[in-house]
N, C-alpha and C. Protein backbone atom coordinates (compact mmCIF):
# COMPACT_ATOMS: atom_id res chain seq x y z
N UNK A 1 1.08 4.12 -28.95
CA UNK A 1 0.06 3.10 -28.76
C UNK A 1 0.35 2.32 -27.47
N UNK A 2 -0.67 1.73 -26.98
CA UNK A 2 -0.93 1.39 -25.19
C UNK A 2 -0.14 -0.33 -25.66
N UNK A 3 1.03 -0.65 -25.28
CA UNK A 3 1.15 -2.36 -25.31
C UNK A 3 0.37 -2.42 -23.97
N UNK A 4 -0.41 -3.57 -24.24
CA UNK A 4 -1.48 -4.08 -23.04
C UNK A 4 -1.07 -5.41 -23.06
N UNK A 5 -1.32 -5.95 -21.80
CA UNK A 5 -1.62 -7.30 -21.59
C UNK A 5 -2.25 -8.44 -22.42
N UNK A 6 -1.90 -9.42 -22.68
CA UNK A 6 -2.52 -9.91 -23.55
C UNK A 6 -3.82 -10.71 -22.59
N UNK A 7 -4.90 -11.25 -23.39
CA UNK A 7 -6.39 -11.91 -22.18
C UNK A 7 -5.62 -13.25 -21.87
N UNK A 8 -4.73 -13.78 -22.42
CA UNK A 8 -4.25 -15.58 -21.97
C UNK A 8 -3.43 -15.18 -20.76
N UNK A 9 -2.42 -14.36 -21.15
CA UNK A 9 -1.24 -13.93 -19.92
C UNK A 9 -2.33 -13.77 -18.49
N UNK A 10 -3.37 -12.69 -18.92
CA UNK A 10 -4.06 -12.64 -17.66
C UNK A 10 -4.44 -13.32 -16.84
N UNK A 11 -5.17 -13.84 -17.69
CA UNK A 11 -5.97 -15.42 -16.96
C UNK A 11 -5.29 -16.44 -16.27
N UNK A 12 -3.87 -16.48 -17.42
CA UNK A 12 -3.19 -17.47 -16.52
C UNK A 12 -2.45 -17.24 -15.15
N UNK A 13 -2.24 -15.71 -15.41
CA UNK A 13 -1.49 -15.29 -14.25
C UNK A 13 -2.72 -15.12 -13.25
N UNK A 14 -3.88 -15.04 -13.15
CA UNK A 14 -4.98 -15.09 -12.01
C UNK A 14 -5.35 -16.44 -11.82
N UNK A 15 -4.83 -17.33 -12.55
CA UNK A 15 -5.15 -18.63 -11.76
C UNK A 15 -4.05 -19.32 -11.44
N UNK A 16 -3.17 -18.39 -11.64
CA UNK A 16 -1.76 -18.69 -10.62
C UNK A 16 -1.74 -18.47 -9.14
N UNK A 17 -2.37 -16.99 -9.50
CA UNK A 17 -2.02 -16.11 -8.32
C UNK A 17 -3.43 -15.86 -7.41
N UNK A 18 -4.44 -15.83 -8.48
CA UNK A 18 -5.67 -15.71 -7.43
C UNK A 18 -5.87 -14.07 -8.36
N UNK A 19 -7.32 -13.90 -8.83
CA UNK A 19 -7.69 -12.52 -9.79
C UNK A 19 -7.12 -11.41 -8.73
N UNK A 20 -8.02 -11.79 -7.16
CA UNK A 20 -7.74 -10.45 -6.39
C UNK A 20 -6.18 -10.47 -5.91
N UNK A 21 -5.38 -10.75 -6.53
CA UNK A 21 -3.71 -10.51 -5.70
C UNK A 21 -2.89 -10.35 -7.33
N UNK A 22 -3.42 -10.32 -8.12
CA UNK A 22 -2.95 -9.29 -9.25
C UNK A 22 -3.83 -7.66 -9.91
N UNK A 23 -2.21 -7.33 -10.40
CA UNK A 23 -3.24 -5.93 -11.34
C UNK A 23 -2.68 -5.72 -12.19
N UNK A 24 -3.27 -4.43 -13.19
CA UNK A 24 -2.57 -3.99 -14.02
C UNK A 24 -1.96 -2.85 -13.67
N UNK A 25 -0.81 -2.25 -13.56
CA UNK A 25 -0.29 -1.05 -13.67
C UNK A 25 -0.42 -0.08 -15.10
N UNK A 26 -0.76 0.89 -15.12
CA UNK A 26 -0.57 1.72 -15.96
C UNK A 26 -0.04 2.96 -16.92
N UNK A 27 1.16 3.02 -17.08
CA UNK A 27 2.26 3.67 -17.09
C UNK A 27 1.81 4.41 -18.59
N UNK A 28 2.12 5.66 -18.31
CA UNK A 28 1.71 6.70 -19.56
C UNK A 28 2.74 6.81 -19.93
N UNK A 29 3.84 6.92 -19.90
CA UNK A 29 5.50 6.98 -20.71
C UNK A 29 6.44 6.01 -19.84
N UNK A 30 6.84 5.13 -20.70
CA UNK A 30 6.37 4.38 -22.16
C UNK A 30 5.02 3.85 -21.57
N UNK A 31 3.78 4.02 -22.82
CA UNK A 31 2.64 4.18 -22.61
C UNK A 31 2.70 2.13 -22.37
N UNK A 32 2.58 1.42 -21.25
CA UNK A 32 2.60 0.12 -21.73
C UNK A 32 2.15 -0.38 -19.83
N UNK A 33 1.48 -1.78 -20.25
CA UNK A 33 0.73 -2.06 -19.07
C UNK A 33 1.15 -3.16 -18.35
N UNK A 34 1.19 -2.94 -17.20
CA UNK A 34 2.45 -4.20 -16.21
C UNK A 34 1.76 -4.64 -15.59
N UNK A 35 1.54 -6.05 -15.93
CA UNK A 35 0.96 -7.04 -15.09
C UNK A 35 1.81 -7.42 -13.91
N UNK A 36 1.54 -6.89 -12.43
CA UNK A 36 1.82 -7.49 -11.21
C UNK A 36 0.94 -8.12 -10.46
N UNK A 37 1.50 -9.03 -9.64
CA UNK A 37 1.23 -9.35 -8.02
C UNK A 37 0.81 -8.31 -6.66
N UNK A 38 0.02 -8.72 -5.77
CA UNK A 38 -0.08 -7.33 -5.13
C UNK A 38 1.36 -8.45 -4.22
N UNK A 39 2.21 -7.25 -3.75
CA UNK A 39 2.65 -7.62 -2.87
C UNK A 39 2.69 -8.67 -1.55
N UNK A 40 2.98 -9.26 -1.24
CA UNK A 40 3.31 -10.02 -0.01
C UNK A 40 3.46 -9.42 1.38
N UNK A 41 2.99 -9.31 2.69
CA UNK A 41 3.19 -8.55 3.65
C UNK A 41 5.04 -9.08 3.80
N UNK A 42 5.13 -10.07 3.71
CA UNK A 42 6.86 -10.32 4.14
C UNK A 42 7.81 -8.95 2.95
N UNK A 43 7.06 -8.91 1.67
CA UNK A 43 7.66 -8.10 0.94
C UNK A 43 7.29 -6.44 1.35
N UNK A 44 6.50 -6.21 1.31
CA UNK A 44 5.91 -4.99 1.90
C UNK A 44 6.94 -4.63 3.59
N UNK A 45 7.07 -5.34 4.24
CA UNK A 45 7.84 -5.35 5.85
C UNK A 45 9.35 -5.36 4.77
N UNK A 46 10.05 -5.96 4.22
CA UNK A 46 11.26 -5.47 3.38
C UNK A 46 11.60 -4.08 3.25
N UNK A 47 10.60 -3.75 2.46
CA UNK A 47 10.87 -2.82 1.72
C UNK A 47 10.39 -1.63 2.62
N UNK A 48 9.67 -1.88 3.41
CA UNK A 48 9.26 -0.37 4.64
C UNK A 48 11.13 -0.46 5.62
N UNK A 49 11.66 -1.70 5.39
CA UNK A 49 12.91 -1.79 6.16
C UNK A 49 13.82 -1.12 5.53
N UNK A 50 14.09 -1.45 4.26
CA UNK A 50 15.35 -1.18 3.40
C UNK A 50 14.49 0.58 2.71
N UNK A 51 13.43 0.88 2.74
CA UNK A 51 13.18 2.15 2.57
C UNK A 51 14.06 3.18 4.01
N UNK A 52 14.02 2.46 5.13
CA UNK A 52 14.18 3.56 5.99
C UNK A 52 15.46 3.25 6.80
N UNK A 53 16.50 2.65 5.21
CA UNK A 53 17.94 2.18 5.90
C UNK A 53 18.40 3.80 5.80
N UNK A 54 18.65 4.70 6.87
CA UNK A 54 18.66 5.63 6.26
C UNK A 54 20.74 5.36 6.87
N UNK A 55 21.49 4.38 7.48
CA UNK A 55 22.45 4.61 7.38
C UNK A 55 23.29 3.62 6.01
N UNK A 56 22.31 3.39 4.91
CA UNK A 56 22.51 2.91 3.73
C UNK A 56 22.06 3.18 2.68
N UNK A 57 22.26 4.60 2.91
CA UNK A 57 21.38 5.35 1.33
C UNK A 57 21.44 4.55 0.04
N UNK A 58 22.22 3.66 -0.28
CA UNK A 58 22.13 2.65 -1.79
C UNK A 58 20.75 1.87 -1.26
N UNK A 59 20.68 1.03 -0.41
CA UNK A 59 19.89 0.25 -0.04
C UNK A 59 18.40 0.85 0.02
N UNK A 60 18.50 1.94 0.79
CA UNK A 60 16.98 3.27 0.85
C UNK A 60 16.45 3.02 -0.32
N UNK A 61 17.76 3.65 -1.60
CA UNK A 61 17.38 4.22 -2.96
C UNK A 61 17.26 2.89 -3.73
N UNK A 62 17.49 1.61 -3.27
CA UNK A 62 16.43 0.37 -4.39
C UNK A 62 15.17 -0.19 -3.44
N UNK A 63 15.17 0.05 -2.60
CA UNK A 63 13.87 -0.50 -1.79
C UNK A 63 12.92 -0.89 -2.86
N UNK A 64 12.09 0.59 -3.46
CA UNK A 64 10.82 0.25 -4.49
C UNK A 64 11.41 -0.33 -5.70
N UNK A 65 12.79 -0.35 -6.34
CA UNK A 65 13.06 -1.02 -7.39
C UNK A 65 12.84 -2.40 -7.08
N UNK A 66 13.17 -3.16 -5.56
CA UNK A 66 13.74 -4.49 -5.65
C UNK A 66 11.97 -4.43 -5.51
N UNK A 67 11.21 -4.23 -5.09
CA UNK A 67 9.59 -4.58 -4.83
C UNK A 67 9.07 -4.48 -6.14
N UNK A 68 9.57 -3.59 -6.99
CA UNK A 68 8.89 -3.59 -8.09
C UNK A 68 9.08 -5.03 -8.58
N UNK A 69 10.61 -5.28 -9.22
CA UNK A 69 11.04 -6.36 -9.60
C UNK A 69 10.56 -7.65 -9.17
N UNK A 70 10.28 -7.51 -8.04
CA UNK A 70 9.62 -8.99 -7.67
C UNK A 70 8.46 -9.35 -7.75
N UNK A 71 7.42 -8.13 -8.49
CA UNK A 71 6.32 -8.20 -8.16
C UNK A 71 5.49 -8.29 -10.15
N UNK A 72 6.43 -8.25 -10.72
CA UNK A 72 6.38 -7.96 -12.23
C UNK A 72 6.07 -9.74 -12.73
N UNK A 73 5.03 -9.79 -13.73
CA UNK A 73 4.50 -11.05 -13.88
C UNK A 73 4.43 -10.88 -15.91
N UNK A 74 4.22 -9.22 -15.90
CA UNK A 74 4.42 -9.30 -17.42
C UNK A 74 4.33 -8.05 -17.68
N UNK A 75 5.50 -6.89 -19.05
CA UNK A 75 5.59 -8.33 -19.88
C UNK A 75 7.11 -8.54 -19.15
N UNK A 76 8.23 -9.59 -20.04
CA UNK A 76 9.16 -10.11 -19.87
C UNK A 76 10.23 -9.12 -19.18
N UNK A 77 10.80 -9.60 -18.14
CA UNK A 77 11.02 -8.39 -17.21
C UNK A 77 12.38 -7.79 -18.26
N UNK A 78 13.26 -8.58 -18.67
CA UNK A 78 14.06 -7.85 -19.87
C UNK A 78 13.24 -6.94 -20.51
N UNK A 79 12.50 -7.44 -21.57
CA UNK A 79 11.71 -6.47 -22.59
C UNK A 79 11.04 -5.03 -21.02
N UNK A 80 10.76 -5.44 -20.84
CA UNK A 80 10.71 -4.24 -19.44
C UNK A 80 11.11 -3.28 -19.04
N UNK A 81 12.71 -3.83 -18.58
CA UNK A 81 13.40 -3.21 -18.36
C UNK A 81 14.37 -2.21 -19.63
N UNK A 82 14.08 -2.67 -20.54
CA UNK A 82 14.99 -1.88 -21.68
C UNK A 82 13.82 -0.58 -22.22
N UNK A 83 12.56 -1.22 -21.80
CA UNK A 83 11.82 0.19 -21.58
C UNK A 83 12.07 1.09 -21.06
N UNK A 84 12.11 0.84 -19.80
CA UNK A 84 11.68 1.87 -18.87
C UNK A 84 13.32 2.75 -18.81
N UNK A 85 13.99 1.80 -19.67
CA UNK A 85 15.54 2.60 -19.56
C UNK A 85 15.57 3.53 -20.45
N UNK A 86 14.79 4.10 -21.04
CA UNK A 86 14.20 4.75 -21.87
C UNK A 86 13.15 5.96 -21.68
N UNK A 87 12.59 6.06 -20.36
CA UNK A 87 11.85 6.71 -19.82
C UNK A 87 11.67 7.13 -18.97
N UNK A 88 11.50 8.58 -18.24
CA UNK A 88 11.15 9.19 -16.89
C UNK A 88 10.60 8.55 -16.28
N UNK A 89 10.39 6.98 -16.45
CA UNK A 89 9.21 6.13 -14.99
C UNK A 89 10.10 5.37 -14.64
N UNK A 90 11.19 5.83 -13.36
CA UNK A 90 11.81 4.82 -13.24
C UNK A 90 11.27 3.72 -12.07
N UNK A 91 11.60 2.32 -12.00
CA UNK A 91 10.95 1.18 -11.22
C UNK A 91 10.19 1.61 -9.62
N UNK A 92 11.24 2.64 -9.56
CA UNK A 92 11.03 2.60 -7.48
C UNK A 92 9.73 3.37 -7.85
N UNK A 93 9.29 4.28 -8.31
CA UNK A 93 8.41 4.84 -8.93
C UNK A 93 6.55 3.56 -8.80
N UNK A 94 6.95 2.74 -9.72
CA UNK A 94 6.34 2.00 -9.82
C UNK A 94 6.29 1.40 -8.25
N UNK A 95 7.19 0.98 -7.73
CA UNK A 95 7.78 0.38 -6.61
C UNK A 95 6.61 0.84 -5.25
N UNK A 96 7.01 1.87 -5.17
CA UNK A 96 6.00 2.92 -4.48
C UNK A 96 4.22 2.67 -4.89
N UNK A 97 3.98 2.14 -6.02
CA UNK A 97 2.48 2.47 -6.22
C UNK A 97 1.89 0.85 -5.80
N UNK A 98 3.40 -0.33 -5.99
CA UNK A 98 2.60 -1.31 -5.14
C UNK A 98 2.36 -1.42 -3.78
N UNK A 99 3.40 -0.60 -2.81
CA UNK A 99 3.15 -0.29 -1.80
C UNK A 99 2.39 -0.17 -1.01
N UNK A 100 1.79 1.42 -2.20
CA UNK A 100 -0.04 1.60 -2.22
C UNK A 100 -0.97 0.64 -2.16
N UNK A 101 -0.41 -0.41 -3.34
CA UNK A 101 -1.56 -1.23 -3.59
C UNK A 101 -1.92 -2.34 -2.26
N UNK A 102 -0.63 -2.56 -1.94
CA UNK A 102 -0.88 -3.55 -0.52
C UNK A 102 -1.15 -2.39 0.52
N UNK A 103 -1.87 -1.61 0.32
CA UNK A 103 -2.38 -0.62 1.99
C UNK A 103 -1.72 0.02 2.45
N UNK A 104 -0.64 0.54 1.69
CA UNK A 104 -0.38 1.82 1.97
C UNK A 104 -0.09 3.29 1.11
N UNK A 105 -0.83 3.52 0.19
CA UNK A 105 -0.66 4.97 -0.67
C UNK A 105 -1.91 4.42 -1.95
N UNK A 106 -1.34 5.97 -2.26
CA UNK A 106 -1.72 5.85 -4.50
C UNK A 106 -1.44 6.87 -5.31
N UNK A 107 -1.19 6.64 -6.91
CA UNK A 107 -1.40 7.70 -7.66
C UNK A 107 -1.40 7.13 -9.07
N UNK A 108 -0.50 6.24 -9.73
CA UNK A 108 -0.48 5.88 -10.71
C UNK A 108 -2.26 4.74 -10.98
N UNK A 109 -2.86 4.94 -12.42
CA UNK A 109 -4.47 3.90 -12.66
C UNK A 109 -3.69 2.94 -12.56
N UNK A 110 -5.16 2.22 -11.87
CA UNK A 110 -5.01 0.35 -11.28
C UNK A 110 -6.10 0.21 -11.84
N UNK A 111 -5.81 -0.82 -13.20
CA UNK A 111 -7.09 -1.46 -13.89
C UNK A 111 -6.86 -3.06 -13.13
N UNK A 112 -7.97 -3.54 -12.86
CA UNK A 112 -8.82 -4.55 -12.74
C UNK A 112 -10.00 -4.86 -13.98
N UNK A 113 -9.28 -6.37 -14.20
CA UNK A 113 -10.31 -6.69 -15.13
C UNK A 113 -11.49 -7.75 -14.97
């Protein structure tokens, strides 16, 4: 079964953040729906940096984790994370599709509500 967002979390997090600078992510294993932020260009310029540390392969290989992480609004990034420790979707994964979402890629559904 899909854990979704709840409608209060939403709302509140779009009148935090502004409707158009959040989304939902949609992750089919574990089937469950991640309320983010679209990225920040200062975060987006990070992570195109620390993606192409290529004389710091540790640093390369969290780029999309640390973007993911910062960009996660719900649910509770613990309860989250003990998911996904659990599942073939790991963060950089995700990491990568906000990337997309700030203008550059795609593949994983982006619901807008």
């Amino acid at each position: 079964e899909l854990q979704t967002v709840p409608d209060d979390v939403y709302e509140a997090q779009a009148s935090k953040h502004g409707r158009d600078m959040i989304c939902i992510l949609e992750a089919q294993r574990p089937r469950v729906e991640v309320l983010v932020r679209i990225p920040a260009q200062a975060q987006v310029d990070q992570y195109k940096k620390d993606a192409s540390s290529i004389a710091d392969p540790e640093r390369m290989a969290q780029a999309g984790v640390t973007l993911f992480w910062g960009c996660v609004l719900h649910p509770p990034k613990a309860a989250l994370a003990k998911l996904l420790r659990r599942t073939p979707m790991p963060p950089d994964v995700l990491g990568g599709e906000l990337v997309k979402l700030a203008g550059e890629r795609q593949t994983i559904r982006v619901k807008k509500r």
